[in-house]
N, C-alpha and C. Protein backbone atom coordinates (compact mmCIF):
# COMPACT_ATOMS: atom_id res chain seq x y z
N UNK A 1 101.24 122.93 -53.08
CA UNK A 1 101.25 122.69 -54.53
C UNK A 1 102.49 121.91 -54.96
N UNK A 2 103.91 121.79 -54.27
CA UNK A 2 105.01 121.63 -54.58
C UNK A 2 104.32 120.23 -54.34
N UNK A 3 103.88 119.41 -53.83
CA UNK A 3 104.23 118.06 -53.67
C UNK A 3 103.37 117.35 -54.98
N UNK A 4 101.75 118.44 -55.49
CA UNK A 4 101.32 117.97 -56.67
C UNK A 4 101.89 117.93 -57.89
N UNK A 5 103.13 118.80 -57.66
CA UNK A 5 103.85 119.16 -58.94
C UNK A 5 104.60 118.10 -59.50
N UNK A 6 105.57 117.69 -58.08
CA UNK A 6 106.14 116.32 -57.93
C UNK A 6 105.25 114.87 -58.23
N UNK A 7 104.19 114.68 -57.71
CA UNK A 7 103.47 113.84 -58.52
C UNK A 7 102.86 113.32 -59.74
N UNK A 8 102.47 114.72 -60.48
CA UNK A 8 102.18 114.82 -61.80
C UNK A 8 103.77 114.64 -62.51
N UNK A 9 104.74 115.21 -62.10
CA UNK A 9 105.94 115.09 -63.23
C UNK A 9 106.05 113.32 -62.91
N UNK A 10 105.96 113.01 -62.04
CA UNK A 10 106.39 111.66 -61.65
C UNK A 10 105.34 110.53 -62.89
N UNK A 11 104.56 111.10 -62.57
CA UNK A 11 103.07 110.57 -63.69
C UNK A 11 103.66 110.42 -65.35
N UNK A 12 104.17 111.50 -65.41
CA UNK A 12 104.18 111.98 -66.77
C UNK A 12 105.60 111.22 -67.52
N UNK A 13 106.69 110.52 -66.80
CA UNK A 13 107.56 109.45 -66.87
C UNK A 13 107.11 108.59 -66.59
N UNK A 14 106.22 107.84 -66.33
CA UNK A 14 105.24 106.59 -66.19
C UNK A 14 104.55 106.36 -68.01
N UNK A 15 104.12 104.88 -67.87
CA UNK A 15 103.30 104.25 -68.69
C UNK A 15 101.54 105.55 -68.56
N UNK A 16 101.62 106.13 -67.64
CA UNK A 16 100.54 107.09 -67.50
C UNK A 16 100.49 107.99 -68.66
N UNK A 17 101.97 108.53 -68.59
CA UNK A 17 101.99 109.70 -69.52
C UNK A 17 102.09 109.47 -70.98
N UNK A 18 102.72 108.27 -71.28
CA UNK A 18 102.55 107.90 -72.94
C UNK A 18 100.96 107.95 -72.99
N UNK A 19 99.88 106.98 -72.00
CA UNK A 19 98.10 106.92 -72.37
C UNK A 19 98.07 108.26 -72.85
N UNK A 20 98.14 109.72 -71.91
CA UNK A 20 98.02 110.91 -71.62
C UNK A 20 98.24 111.79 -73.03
N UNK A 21 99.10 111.36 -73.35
CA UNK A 21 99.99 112.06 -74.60
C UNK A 21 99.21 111.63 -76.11
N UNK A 22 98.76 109.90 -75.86
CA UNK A 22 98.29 109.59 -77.12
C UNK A 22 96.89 109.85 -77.03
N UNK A 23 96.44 110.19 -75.80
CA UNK A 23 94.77 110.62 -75.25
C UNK A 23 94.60 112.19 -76.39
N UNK A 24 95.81 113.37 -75.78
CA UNK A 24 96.08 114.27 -76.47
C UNK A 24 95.37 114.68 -78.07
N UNK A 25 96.85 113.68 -78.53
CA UNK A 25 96.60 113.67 -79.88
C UNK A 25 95.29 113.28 -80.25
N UNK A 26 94.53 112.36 -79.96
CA UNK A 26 93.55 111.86 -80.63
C UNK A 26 92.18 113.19 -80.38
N UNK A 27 92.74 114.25 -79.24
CA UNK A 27 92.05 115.08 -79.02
C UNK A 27 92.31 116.41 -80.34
N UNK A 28 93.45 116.47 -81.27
CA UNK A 28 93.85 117.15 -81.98
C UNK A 28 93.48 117.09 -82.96
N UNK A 29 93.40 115.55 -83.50
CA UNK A 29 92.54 115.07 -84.10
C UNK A 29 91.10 115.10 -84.39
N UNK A 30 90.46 115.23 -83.65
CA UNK A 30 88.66 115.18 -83.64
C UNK A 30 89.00 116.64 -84.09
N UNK A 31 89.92 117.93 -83.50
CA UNK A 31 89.34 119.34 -84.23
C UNK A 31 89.35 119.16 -85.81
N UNK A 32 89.77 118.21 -86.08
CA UNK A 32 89.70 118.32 -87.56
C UNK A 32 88.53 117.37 -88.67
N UNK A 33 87.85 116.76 -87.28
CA UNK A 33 87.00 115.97 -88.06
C UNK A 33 85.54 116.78 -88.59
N UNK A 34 85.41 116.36 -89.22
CA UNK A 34 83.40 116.56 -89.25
C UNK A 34 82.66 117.17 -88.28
N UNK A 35 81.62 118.01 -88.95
CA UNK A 35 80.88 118.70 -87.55
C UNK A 35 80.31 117.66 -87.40
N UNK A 36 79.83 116.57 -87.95
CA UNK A 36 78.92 115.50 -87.15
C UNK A 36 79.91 115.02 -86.01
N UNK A 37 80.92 114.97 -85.97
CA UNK A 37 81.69 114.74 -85.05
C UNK A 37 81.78 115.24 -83.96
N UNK A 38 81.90 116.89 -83.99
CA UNK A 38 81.82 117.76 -82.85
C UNK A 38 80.43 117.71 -82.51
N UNK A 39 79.29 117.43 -83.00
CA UNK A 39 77.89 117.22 -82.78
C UNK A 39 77.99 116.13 -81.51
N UNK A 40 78.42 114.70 -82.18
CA UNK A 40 78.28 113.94 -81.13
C UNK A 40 79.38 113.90 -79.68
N UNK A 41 80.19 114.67 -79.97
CA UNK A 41 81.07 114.76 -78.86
C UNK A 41 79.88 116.06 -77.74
N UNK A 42 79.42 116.80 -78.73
CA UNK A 42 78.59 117.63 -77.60
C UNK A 42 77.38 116.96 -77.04
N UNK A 43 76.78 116.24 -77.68
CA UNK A 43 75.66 115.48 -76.92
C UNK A 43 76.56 114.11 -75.89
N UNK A 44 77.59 113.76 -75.99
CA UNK A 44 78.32 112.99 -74.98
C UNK A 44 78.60 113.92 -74.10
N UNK A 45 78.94 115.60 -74.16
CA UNK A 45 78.96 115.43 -72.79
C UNK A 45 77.83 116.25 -72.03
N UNK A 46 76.69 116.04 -72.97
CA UNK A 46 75.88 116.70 -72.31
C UNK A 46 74.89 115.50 -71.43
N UNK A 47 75.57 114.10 -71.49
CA UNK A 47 75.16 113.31 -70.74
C UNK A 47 75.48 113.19 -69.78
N UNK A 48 77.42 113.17 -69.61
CA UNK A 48 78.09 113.42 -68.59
C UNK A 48 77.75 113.87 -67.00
N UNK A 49 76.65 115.18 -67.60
CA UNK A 49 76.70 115.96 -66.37
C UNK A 49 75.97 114.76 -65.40
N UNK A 50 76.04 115.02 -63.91
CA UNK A 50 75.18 114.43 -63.23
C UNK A 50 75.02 112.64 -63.28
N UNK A 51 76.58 111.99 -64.15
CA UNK A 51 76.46 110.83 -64.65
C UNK A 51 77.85 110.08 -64.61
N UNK A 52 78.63 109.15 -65.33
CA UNK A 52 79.40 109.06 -65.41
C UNK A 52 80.04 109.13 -66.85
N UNK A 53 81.29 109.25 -67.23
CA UNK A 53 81.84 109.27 -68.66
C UNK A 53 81.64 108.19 -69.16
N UNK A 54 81.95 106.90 -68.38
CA UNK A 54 82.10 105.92 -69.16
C UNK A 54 80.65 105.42 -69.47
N UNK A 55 79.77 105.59 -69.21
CA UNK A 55 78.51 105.41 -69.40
C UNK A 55 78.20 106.51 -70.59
N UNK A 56 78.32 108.11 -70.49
CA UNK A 56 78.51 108.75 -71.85
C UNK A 56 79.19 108.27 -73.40
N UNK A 57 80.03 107.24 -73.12
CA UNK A 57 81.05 106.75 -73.75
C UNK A 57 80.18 105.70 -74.58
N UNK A 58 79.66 104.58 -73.51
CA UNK A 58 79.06 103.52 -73.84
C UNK A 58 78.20 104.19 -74.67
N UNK A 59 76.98 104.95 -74.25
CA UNK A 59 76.38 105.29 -75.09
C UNK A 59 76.56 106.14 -76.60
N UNK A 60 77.70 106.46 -76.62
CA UNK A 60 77.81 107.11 -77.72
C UNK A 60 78.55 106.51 -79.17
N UNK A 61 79.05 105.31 -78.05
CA UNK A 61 79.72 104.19 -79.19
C UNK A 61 78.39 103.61 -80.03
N UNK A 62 77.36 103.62 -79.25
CA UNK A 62 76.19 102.21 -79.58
C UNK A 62 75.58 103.59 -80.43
N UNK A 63 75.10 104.76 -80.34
CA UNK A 63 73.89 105.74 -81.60
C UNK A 63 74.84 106.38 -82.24
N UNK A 64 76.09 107.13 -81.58
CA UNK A 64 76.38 108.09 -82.57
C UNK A 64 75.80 108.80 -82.53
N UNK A 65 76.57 109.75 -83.87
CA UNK A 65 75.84 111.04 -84.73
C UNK A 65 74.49 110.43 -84.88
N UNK A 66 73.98 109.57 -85.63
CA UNK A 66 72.81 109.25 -85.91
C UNK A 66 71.74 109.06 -85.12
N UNK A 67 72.18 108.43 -83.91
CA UNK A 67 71.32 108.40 -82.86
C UNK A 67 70.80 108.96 -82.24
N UNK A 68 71.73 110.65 -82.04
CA UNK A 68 71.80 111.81 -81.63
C UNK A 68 70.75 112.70 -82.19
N UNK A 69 71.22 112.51 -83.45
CA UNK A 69 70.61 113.87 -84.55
C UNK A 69 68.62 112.95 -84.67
N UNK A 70 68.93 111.97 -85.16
CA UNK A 70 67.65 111.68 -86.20
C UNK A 70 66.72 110.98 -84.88
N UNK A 71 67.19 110.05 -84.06
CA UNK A 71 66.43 109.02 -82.93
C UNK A 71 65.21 110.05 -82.51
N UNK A 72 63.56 109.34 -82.25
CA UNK A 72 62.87 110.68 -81.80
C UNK A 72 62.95 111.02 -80.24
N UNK A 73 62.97 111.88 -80.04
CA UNK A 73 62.98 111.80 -78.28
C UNK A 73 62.43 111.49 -77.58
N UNK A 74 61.04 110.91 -78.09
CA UNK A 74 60.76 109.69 -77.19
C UNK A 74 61.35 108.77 -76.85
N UNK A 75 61.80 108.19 -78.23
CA UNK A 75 62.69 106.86 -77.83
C UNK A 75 64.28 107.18 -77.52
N UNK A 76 64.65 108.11 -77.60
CA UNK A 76 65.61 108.11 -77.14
C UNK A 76 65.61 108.57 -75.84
N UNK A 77 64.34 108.71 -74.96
CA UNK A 77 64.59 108.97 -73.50
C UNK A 77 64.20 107.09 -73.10
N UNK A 78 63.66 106.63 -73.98
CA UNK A 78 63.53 104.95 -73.32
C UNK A 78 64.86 104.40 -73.66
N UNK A 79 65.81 105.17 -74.58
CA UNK A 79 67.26 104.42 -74.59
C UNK A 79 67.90 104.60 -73.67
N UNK A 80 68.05 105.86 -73.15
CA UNK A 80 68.55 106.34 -72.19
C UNK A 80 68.24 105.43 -71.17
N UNK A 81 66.91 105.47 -70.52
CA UNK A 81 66.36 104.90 -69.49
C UNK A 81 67.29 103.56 -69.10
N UNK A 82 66.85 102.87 -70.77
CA UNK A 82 67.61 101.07 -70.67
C UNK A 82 68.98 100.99 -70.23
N UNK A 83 69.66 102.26 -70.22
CA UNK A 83 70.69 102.36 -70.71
C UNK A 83 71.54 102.39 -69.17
N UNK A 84 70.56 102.80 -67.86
CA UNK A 84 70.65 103.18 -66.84
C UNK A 84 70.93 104.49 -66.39
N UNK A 85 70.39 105.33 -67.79
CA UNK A 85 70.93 106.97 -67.11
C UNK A 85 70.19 107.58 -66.20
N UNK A 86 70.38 108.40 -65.22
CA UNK A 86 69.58 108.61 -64.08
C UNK A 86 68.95 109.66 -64.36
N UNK A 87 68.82 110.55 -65.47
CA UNK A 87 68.25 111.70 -66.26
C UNK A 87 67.73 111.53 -66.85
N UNK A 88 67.05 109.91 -67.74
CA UNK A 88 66.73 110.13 -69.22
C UNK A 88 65.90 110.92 -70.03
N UNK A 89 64.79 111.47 -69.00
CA UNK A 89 64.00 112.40 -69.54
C UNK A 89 64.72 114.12 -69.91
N UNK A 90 65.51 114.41 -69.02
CA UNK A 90 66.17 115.66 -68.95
C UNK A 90 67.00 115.53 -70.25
N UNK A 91 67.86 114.36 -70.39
CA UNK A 91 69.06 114.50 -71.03
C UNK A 91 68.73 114.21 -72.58
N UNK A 92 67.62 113.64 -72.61
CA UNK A 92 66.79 113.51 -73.94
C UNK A 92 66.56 115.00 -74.78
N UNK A 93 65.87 115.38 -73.50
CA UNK A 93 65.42 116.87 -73.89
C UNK A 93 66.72 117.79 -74.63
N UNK A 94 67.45 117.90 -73.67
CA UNK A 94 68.63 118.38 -73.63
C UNK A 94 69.33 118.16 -75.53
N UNK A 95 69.38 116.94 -75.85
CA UNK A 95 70.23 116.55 -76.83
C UNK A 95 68.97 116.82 -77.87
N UNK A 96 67.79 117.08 -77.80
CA UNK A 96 66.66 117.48 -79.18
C UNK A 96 66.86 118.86 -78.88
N UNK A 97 67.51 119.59 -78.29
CA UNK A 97 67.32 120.83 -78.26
C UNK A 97 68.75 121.23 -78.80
N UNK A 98 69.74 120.18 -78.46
CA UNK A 98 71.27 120.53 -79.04
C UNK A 98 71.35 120.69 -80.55
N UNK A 99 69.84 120.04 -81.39
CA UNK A 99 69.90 119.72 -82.67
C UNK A 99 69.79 120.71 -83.52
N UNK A 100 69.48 122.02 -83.14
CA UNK A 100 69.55 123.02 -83.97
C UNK A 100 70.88 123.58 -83.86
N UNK A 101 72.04 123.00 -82.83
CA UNK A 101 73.25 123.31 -83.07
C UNK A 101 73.51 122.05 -83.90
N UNK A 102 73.04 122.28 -85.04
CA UNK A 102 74.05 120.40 -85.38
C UNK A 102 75.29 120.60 -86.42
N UNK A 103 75.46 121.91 -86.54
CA UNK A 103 76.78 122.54 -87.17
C UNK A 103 77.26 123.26 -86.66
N UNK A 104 77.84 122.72 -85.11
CA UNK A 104 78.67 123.36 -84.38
C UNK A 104 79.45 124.08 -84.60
N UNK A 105 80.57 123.14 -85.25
CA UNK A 105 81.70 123.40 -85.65
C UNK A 105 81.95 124.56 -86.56
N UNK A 106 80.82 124.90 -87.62
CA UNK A 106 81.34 126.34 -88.14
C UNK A 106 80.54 127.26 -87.16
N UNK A 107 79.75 126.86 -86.68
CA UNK A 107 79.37 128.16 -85.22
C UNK A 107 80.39 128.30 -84.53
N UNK A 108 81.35 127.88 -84.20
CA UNK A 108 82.66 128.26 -82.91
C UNK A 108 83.79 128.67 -83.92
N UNK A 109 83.98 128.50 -85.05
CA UNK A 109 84.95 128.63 -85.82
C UNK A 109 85.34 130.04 -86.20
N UNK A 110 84.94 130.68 -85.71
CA UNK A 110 84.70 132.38 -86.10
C UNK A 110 85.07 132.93 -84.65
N UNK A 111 85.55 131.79 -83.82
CA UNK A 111 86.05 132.35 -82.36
C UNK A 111 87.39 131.57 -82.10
N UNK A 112 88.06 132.67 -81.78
CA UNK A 112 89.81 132.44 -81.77
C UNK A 112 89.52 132.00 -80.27
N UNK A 113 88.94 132.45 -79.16
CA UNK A 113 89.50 132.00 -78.05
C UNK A 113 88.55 131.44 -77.44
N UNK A 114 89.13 130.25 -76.99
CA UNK A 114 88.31 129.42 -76.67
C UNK A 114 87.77 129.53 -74.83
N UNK A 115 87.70 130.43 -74.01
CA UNK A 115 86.90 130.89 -73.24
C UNK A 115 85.68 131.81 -73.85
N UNK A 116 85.66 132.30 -75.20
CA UNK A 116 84.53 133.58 -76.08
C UNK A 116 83.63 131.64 -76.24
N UNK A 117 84.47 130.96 -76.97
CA UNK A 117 83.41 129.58 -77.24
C UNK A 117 82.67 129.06 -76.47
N UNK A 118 83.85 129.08 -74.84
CA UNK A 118 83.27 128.50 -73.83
C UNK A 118 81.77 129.02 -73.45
N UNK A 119 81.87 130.32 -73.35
CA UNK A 119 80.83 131.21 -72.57
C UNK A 119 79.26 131.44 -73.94
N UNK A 120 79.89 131.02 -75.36
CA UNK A 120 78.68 131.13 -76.21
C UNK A 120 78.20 129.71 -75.78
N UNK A 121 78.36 128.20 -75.55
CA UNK A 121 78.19 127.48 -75.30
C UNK A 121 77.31 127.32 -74.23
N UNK A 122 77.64 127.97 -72.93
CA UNK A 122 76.51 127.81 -71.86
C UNK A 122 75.72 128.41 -72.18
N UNK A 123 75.72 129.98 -73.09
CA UNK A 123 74.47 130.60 -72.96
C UNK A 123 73.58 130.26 -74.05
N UNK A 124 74.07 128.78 -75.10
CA UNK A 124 73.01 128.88 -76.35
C UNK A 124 72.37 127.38 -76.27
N UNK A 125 73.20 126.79 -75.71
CA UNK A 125 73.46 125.00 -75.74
C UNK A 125 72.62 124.67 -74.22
N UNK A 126 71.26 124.36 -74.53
CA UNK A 126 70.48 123.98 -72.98
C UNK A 126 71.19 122.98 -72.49
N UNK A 127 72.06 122.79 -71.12
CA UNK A 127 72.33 121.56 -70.17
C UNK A 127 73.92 122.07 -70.49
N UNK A 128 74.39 122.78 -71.22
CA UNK A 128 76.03 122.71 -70.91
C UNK A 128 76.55 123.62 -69.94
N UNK A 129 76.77 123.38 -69.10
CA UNK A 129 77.57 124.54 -67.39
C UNK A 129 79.25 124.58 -68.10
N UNK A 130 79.39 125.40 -67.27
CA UNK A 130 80.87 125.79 -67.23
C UNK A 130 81.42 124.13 -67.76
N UNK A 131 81.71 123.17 -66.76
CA UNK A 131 82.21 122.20 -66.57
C UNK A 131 81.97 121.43 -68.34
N UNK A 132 80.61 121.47 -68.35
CA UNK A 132 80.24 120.42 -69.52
C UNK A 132 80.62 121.18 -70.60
N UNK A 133 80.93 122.39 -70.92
CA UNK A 133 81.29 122.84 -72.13
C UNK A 133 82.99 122.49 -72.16
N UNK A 134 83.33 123.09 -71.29
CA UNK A 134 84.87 123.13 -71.28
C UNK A 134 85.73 121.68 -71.65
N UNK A 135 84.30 120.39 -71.17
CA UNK A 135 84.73 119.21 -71.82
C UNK A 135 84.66 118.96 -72.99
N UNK A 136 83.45 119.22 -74.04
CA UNK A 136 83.67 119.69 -75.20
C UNK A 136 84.19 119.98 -75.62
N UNK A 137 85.05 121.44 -75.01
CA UNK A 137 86.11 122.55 -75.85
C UNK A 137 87.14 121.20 -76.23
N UNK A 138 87.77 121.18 -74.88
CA UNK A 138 88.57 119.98 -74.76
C UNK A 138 89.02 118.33 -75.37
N UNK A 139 87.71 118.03 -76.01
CA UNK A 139 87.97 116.50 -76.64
C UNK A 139 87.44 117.17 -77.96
N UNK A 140 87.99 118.47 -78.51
CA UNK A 140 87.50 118.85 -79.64
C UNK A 140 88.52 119.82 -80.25
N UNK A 141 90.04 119.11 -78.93
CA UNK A 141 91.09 119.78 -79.24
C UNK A 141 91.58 121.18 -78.84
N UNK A 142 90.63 122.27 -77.71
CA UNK A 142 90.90 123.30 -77.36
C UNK A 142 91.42 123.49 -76.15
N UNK A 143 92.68 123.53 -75.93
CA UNK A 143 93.50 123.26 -74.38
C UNK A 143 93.39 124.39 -73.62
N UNK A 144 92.81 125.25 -73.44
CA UNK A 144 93.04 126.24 -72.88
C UNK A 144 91.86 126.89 -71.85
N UNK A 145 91.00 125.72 -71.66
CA UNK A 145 90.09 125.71 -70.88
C UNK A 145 90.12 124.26 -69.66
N UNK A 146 89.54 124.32 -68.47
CA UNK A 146 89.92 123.77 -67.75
C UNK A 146 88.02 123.25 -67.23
N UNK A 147 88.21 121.45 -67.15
CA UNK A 147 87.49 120.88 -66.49
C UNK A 147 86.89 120.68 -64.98
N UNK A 148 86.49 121.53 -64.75
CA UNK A 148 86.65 121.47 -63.05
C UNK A 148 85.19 120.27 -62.58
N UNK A 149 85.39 119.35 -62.32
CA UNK A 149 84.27 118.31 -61.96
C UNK A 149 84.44 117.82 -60.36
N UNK A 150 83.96 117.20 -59.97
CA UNK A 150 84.25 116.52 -58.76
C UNK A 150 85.23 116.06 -58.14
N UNK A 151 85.91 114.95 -59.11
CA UNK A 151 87.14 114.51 -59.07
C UNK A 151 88.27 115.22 -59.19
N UNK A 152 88.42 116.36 -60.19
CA UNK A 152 89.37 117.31 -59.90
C UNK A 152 89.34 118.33 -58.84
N UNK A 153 88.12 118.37 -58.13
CA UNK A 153 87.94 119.32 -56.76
C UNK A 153 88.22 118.28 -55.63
N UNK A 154 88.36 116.98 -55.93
CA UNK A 154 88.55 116.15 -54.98
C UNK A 154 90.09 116.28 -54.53
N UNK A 155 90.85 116.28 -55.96
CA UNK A 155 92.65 116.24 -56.10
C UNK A 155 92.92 117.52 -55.31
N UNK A 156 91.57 118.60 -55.88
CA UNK A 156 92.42 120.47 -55.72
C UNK A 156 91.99 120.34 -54.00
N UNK A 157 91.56 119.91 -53.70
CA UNK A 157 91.27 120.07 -51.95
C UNK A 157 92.18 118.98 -51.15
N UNK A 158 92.67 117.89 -51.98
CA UNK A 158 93.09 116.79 -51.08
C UNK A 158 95.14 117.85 -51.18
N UNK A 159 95.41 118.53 -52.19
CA UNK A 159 96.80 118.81 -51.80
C UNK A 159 96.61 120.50 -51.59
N UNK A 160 95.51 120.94 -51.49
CA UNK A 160 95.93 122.12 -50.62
C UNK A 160 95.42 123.39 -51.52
N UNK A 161 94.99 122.82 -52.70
CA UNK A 161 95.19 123.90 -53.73
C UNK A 161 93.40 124.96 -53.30
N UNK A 162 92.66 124.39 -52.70
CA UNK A 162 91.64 124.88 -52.23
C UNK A 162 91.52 124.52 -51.22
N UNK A 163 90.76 125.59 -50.12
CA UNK A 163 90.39 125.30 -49.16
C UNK A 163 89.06 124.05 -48.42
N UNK A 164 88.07 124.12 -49.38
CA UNK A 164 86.92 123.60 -48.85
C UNK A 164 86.51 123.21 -50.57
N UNK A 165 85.51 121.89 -50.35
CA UNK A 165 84.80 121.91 -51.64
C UNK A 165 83.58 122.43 -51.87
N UNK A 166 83.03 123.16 -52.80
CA UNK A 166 81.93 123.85 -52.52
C UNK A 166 80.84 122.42 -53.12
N UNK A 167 79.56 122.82 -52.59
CA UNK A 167 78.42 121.82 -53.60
C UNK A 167 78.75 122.36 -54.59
N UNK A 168 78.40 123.52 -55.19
CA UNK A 168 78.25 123.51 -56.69
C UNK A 168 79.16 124.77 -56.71
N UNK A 169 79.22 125.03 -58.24
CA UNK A 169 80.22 125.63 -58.75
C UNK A 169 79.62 127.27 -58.96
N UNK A 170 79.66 128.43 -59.23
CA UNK A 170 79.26 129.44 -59.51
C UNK A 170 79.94 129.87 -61.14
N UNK A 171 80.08 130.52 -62.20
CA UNK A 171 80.93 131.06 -62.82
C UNK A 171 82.08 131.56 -62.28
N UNK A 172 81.72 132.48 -61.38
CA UNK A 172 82.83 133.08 -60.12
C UNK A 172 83.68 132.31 -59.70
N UNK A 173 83.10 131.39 -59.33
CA UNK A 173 84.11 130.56 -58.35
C UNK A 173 84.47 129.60 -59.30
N UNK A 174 84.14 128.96 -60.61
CA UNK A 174 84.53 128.19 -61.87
C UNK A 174 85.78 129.17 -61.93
N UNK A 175 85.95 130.12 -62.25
CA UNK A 175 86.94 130.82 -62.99
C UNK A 175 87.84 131.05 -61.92
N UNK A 176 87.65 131.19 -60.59
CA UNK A 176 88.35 131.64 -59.45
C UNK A 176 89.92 130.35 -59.60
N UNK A 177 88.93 129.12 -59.39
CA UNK A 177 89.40 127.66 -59.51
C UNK A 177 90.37 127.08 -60.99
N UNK A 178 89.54 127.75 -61.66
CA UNK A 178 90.51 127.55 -63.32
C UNK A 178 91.72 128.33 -63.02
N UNK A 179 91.31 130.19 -62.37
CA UNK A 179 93.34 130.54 -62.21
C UNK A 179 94.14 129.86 -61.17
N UNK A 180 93.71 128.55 -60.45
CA UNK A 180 94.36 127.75 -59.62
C UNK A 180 94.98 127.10 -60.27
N UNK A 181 94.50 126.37 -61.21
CA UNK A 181 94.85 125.41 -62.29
C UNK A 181 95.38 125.91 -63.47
N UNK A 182 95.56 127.13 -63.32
CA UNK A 182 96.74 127.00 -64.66
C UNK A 182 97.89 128.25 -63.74
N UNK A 183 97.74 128.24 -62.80
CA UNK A 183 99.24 128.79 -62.10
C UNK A 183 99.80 127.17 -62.10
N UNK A 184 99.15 126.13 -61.63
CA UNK A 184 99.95 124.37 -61.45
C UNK A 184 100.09 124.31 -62.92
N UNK A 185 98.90 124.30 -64.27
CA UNK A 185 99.39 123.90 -64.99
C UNK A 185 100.91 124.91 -65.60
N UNK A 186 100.91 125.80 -65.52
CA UNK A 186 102.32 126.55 -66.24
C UNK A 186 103.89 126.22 -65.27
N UNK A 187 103.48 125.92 -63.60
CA UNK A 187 104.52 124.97 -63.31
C UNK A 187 104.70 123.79 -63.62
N UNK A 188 104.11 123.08 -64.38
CA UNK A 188 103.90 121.42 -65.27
C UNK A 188 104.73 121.62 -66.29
N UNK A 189 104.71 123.24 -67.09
CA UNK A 189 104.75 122.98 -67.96
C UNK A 189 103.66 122.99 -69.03
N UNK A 190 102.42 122.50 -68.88
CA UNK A 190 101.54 121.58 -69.78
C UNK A 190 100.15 122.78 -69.83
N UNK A 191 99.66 122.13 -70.66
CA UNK A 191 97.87 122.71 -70.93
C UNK A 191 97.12 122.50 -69.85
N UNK A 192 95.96 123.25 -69.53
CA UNK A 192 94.43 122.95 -68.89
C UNK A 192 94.18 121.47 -69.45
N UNK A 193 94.17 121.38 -70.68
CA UNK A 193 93.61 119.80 -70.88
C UNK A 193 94.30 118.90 -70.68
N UNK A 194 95.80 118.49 -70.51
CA UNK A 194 96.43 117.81 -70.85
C UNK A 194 96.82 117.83 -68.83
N UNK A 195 96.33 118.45 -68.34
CA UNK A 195 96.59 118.71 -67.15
C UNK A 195 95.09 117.74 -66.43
N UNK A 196 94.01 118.60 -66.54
CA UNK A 196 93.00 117.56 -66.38
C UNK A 196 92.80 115.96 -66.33
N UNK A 197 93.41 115.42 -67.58
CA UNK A 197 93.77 114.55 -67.76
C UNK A 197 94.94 113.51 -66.57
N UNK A 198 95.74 114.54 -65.79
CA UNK A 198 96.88 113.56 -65.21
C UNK A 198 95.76 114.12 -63.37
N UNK A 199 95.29 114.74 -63.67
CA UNK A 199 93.93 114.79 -62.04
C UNK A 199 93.21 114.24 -62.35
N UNK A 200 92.63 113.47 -63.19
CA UNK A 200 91.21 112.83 -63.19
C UNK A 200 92.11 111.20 -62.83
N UNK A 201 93.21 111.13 -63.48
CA UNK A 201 93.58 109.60 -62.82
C UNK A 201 94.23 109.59 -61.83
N UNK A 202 95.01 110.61 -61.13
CA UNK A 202 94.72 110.47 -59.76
C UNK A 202 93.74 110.06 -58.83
N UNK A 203 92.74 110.37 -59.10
CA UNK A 203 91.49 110.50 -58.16
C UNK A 203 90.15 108.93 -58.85
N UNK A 204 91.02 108.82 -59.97
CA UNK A 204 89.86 107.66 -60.60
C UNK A 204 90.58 106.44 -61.01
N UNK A 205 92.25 106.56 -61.01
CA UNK A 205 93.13 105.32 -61.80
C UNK A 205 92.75 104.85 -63.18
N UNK A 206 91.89 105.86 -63.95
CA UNK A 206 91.37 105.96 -65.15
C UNK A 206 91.75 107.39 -66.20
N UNK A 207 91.97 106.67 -67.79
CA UNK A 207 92.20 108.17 -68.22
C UNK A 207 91.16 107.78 -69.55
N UNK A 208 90.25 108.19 -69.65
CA UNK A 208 89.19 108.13 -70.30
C UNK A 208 88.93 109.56 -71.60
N UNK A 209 88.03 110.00 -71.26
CA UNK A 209 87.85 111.40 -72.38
C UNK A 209 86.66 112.51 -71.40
């Protein structure tokens, strides 16, 4: 762990850590916007799964809230399709079913901790796992939950912090892996999110959302 520690501080005095910091804020920001806001941040990452961000991204610049909420799901599984998502039928589904959450934001607001949000999230929100909620929590301003995706199991196995990568994740072993990541993040110093953030560009040379 000592040598990831050294890398990330090294990161965080770099042109890396100003992106990182102003990535942050703009994440502090969205908690205060509009539930249409937290709406479309949840159907972005309920594309995510099984996909890439920046492709979640693309798409969410071009519909939006609007595209999200009102588009019918027919055509929004032929947007998808055009769009090159490798789900479009699933992830269609997925986001007409997110629509009866379309006032997120005072649904989670009545929850102080954001693992109680995390865990109402997988069990109400069809297509959000551990992983895809916690990205939500996260670009919606809640640091205290941790992204565990590929790329960060790529970083946690390449310096030691796990043994083996599993295929998939369990709750069990999600949470086993999150108290990995915040024993490193509280030697950082820093948040689950703000931590995520300096492992995903390790492993991608990208700091995205």
């Amino acid at each position: 762990m000592d040598s990831l520690v050294k890398r990330i501080n090294y990161l965080r005095n770099t042109e890396i850590g100003s992106i990182i910091s102003e990535r942050m804020e703009h994440f502090r920001e969205k908690n205060d916007k509009e539930t249409e806001e937290w709406f479309s941040e949840m159907c972005f990452c309920l594309l995510t799964a099984n996909s890439t961000a920046r492709l979640g991204i693309s798409i969410q610049n071009d519909i939006g809230f609007d595209g999200f909420f009102h588009m019918p799901q027919t055509e929004l599984s032929g947007y998808l399709k055009d769009k090159g998502h490798r789900f479009w039928n699933k992830r269609s589904e997925f986001i007409g079913c997110a629509r009866e959450h379309r006032d997120i934001k005072s649904t989670l607001s009545g929850m102080n901790d954001p693992a109680m949000m995390r865990d109402w999230l997988v069990q109400n929100v069809k297509g959000l796992g551990f992983k895809e909620a916690s990205h939500f929590l996260r670009n919606t301003g809640h640091n205290d939950v941790a992204i565990i995706d590929r790329h960060v199991l790529d970083v946690m196995h390449g310096f030691g912090l796990i043994k083996e990568k599993p295929s998939s994740l369990t709750p069990k072993k999600y949470m086993e892996f999150e108290n990995k990541l915040k024993v490193l993040a509280d030697k950082v110093g820093m948040s689950l999110a703000e931590l995520d953030l300096y492992l995903w560009y390790m492993k991608t040379g990208e700091v995205l959302k």
